[in-house]
N, C-alpha and C. Protein backbone atom coordinates (compact mmCIF):
# COMPACT_ATOMS: atom_id res chain seq x y z
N UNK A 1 26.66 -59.58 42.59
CA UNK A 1 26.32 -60.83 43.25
C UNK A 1 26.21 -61.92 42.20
N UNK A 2 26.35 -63.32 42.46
CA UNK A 2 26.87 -64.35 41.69
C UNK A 2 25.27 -64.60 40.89
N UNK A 3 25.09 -64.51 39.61
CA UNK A 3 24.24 -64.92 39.32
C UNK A 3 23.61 -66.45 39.21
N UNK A 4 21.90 -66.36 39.69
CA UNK A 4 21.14 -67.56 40.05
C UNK A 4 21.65 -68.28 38.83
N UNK A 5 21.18 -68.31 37.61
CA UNK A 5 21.52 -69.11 36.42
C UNK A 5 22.90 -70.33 36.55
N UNK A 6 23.81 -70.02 37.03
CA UNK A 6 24.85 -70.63 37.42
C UNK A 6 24.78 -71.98 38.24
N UNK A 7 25.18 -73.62 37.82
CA UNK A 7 24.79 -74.32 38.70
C UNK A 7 25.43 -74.24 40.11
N UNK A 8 26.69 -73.71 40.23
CA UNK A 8 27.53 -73.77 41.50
C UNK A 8 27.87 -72.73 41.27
N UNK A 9 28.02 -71.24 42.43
CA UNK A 9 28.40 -70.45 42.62
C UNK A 9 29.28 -70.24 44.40
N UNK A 10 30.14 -69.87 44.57
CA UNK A 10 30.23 -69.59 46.30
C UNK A 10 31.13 -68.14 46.10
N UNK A 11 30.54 -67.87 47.10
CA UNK A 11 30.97 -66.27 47.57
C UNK A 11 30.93 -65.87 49.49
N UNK A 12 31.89 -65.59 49.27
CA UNK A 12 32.26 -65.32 51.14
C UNK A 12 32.48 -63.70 51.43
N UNK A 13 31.49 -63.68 52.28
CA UNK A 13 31.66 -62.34 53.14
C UNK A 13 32.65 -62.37 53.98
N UNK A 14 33.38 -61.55 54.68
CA UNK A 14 34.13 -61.50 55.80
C UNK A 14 33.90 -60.22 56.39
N UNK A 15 34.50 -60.55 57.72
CA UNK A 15 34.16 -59.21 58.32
C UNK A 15 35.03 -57.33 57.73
N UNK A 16 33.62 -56.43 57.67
CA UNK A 16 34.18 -55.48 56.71
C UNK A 16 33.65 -53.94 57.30
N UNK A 17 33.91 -53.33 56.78
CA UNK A 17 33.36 -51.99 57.29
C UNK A 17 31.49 -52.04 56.36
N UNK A 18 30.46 -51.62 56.88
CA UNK A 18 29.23 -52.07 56.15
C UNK A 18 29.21 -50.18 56.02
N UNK A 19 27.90 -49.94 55.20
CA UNK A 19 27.65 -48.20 54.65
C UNK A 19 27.00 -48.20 55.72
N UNK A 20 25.93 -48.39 57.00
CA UNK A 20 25.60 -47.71 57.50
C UNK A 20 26.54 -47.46 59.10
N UNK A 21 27.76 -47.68 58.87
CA UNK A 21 28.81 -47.20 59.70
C UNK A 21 28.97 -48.91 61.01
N UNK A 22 28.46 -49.56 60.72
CA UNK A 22 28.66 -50.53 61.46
C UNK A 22 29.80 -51.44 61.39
N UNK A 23 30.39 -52.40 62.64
CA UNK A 23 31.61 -53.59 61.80
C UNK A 23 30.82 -54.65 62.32
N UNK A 24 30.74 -55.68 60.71
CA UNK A 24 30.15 -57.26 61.91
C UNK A 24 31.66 -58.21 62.09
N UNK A 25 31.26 -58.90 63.10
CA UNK A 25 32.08 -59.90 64.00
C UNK A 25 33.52 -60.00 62.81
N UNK A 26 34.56 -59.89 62.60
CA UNK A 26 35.75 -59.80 62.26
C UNK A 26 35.71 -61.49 61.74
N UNK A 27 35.61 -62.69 62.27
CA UNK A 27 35.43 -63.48 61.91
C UNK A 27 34.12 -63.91 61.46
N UNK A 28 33.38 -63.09 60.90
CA UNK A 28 31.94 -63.88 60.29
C UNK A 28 32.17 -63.96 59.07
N UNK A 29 31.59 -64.92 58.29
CA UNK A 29 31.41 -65.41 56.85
C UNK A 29 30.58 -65.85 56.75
N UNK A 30 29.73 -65.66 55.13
CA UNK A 30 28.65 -66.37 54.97
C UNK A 30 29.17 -66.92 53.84
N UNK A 31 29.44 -68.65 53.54
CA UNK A 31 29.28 -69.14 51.92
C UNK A 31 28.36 -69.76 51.37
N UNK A 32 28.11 -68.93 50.05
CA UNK A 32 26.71 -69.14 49.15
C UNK A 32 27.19 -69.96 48.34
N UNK A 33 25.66 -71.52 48.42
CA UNK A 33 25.98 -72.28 47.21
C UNK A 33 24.15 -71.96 46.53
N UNK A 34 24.23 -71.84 45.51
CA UNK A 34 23.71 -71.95 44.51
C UNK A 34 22.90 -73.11 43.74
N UNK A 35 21.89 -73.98 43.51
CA UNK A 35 21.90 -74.58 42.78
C UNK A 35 20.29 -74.47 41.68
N UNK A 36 19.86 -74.95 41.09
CA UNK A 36 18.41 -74.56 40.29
C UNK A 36 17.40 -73.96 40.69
N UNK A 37 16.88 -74.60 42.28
CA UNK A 37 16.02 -73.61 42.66
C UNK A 37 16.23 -73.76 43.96
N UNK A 38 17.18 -74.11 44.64
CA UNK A 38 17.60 -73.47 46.10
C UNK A 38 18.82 -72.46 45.92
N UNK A 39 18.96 -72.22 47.51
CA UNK A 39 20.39 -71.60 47.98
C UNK A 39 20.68 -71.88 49.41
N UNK A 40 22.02 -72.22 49.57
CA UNK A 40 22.55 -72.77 50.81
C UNK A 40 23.07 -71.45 51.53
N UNK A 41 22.96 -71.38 52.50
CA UNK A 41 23.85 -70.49 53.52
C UNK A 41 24.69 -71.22 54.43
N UNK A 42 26.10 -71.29 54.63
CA UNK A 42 26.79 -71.56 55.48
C UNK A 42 27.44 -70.77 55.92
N UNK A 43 27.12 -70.23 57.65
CA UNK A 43 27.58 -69.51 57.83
C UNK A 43 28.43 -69.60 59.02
N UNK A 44 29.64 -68.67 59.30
CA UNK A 44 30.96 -69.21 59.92
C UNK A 44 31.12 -68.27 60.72
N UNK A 45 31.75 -68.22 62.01
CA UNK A 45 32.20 -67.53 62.97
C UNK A 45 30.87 -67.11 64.28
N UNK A 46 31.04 -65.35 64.42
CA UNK A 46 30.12 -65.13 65.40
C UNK A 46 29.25 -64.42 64.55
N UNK A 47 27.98 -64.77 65.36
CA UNK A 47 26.52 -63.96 65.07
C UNK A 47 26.35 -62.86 65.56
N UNK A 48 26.33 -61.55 64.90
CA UNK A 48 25.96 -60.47 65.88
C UNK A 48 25.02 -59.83 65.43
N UNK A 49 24.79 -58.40 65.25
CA UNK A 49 23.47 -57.72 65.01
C UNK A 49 24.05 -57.65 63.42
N UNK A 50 25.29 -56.93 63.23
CA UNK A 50 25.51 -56.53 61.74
C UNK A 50 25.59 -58.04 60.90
N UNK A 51 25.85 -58.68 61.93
CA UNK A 51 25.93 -60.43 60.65
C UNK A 51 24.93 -60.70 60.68
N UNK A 52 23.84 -60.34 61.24
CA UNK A 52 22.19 -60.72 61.54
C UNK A 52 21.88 -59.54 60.13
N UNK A 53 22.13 -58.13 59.87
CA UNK A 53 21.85 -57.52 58.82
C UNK A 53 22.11 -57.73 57.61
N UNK A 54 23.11 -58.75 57.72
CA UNK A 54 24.10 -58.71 56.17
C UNK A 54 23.00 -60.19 55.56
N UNK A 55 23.13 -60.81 56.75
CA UNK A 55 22.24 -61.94 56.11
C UNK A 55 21.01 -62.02 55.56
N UNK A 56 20.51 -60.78 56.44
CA UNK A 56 18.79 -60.01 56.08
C UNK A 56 18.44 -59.88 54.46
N UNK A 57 20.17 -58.88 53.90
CA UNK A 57 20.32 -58.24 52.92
C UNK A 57 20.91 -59.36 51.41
N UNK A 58 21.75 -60.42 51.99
CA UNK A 58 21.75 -61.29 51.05
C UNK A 58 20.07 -62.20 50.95
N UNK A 59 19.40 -62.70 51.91
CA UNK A 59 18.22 -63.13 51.50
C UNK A 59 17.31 -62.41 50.60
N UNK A 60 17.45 -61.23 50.92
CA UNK A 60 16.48 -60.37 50.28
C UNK A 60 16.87 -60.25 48.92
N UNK A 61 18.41 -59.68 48.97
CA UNK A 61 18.77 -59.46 47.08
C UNK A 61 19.06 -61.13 46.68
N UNK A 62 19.17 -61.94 47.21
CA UNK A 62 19.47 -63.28 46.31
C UNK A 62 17.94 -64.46 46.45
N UNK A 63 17.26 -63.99 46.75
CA UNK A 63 16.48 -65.10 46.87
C UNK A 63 15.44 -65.73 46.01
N UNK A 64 15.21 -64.28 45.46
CA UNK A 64 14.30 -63.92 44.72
C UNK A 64 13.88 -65.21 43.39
N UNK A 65 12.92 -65.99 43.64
CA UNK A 65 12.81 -67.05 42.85
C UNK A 65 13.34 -68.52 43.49
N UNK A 66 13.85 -68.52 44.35
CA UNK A 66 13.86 -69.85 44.60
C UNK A 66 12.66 -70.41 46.01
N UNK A 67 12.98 -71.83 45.82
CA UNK A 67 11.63 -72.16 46.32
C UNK A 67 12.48 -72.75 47.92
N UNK A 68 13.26 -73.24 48.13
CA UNK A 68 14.26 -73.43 49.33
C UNK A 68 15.33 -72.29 49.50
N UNK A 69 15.70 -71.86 50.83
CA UNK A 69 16.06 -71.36 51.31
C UNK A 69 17.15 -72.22 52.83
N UNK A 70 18.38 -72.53 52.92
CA UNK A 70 19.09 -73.49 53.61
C UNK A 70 20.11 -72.66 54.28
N UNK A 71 19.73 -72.22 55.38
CA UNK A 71 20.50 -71.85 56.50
C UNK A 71 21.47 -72.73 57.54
N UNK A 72 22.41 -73.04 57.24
CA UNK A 72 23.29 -74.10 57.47
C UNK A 72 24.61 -73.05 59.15
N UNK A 73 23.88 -73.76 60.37
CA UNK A 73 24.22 -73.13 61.64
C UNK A 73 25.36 -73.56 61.64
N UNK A 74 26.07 -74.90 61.60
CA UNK A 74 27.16 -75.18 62.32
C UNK A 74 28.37 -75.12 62.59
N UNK A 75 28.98 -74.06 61.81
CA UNK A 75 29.76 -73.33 61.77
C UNK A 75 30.02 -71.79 62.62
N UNK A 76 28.94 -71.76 63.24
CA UNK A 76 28.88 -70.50 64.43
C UNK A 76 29.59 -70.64 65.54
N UNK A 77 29.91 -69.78 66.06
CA UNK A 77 31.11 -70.49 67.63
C UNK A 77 29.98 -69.84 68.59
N UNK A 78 30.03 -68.49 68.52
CA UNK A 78 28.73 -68.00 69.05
C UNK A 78 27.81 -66.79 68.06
N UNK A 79 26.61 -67.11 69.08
CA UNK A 79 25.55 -66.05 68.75
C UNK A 79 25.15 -65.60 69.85
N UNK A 80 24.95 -64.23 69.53
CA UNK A 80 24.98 -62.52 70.52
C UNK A 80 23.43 -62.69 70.27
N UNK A 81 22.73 -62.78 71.38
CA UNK A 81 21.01 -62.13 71.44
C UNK A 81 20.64 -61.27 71.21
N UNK A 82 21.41 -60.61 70.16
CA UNK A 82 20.84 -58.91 70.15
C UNK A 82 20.70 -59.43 68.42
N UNK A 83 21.93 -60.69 67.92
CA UNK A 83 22.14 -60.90 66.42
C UNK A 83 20.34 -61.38 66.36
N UNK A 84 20.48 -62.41 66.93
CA UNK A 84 18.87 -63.21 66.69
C UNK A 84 17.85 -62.31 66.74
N UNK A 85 17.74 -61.65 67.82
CA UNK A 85 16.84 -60.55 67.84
C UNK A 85 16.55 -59.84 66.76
N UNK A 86 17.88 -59.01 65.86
CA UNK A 86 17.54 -58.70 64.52
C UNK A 86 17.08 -59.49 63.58
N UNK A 87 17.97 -60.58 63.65
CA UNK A 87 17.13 -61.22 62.34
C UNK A 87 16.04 -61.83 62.81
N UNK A 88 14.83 -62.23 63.55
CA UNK A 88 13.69 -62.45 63.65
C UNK A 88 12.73 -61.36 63.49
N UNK A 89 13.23 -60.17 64.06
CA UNK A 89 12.52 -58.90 64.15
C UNK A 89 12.58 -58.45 62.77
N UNK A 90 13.41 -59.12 61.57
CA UNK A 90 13.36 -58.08 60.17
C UNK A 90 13.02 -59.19 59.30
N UNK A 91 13.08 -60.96 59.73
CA UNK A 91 12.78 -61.90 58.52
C UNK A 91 11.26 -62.03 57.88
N UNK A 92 10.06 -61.77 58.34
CA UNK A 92 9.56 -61.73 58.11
C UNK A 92 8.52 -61.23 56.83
N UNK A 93 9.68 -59.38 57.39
CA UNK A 93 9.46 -58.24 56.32
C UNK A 93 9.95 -58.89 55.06
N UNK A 94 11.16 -59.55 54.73
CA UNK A 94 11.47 -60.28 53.44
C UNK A 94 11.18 -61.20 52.94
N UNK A 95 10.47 -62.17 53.69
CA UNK A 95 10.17 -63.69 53.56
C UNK A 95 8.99 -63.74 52.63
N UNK A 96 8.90 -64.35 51.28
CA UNK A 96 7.73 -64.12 50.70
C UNK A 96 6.63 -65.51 51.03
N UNK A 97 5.67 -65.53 50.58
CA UNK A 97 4.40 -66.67 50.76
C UNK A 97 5.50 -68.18 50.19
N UNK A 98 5.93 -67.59 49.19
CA UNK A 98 6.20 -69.09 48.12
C UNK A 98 7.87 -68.94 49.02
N UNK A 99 8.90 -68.75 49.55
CA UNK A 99 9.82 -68.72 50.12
C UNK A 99 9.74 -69.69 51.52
N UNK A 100 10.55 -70.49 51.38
CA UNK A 100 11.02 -71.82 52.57
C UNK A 100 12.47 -71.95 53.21
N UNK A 101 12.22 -71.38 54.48
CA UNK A 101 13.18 -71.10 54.76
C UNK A 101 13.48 -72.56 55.65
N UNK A 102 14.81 -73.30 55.59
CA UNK A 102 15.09 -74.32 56.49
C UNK A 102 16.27 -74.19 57.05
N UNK A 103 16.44 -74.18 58.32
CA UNK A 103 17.62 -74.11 59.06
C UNK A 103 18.52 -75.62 59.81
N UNK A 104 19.22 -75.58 59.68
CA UNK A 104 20.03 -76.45 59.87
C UNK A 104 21.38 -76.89 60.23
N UNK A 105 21.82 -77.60 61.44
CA UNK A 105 22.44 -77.60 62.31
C UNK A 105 22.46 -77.58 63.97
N UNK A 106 23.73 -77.38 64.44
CA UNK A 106 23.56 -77.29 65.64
C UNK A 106 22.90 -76.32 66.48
N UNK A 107 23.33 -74.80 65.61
CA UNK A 107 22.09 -73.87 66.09
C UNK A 107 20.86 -73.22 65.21
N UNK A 108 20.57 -74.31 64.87
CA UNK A 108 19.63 -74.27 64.34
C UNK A 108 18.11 -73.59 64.56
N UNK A 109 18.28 -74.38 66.27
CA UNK A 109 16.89 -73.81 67.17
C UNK A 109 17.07 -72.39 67.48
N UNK A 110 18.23 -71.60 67.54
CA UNK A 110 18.33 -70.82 68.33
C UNK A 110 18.14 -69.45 66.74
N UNK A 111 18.42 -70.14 65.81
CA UNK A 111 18.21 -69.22 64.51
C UNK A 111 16.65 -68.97 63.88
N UNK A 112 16.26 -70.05 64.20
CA UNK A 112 15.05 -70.27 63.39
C UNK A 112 13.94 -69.54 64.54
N UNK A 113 13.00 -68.44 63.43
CA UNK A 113 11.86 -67.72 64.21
C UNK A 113 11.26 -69.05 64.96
N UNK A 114 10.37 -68.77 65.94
CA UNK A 114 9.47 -69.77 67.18
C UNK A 114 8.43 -69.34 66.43
């Protein structure tokens, strides 16, 4: 994974076979920008449960130290209620005290825990 130190980094997921035997949405992508002490998420296509996991798993291994967190919606065509469901039901477990998560975009409301 692209190291934090770096002022601009981007890296794109696409849809792939994951290890615990799952496929997410064929068109999902997430691109990571990088900068001193945030990280951007823009993420592209459909939301489902495994693009709801992958995102779980980049917050968790990349976040570590920054003080913003930028979930950037508008690039989704759709989101599956089972995707949201996971990621509200598992963000928590990763989210630390000093961690700020801001979402942003058109589905914004529909990403962000209530």
């Amino acid at each position: 994974f692209p190291s934090k130190t770096k002022p601009f980094t981007k890296m794109i997921l696409m849809g792939k076979r994951l290890k615990k035997g799952g496929i997410m949405a064929s068109n999902f992508k997430i691109s990571t920008h990088f900068n001193s002490e945030n990280v951007h998420f823009q993420l592209i296509g459909d939301f489902d449960g495994i693009s709801a996991q992958k995102l779980l798993e980049l917050l968790e291994k990349s976040c570590d130290g920054m003080h913003k967190i930028f979930i950037h919606t508008n690039c989704l065509k759709r989101i599956h209620p089972f995707g949201c469901n996971v990621f509200h039901k598992h963000l928590q477990g990763i989210k630390s005290s000093a961690m700020q998560i801001v979402f942003t975009g058109d589905h914004a409301n529909r990403l962000a825990p209530q």
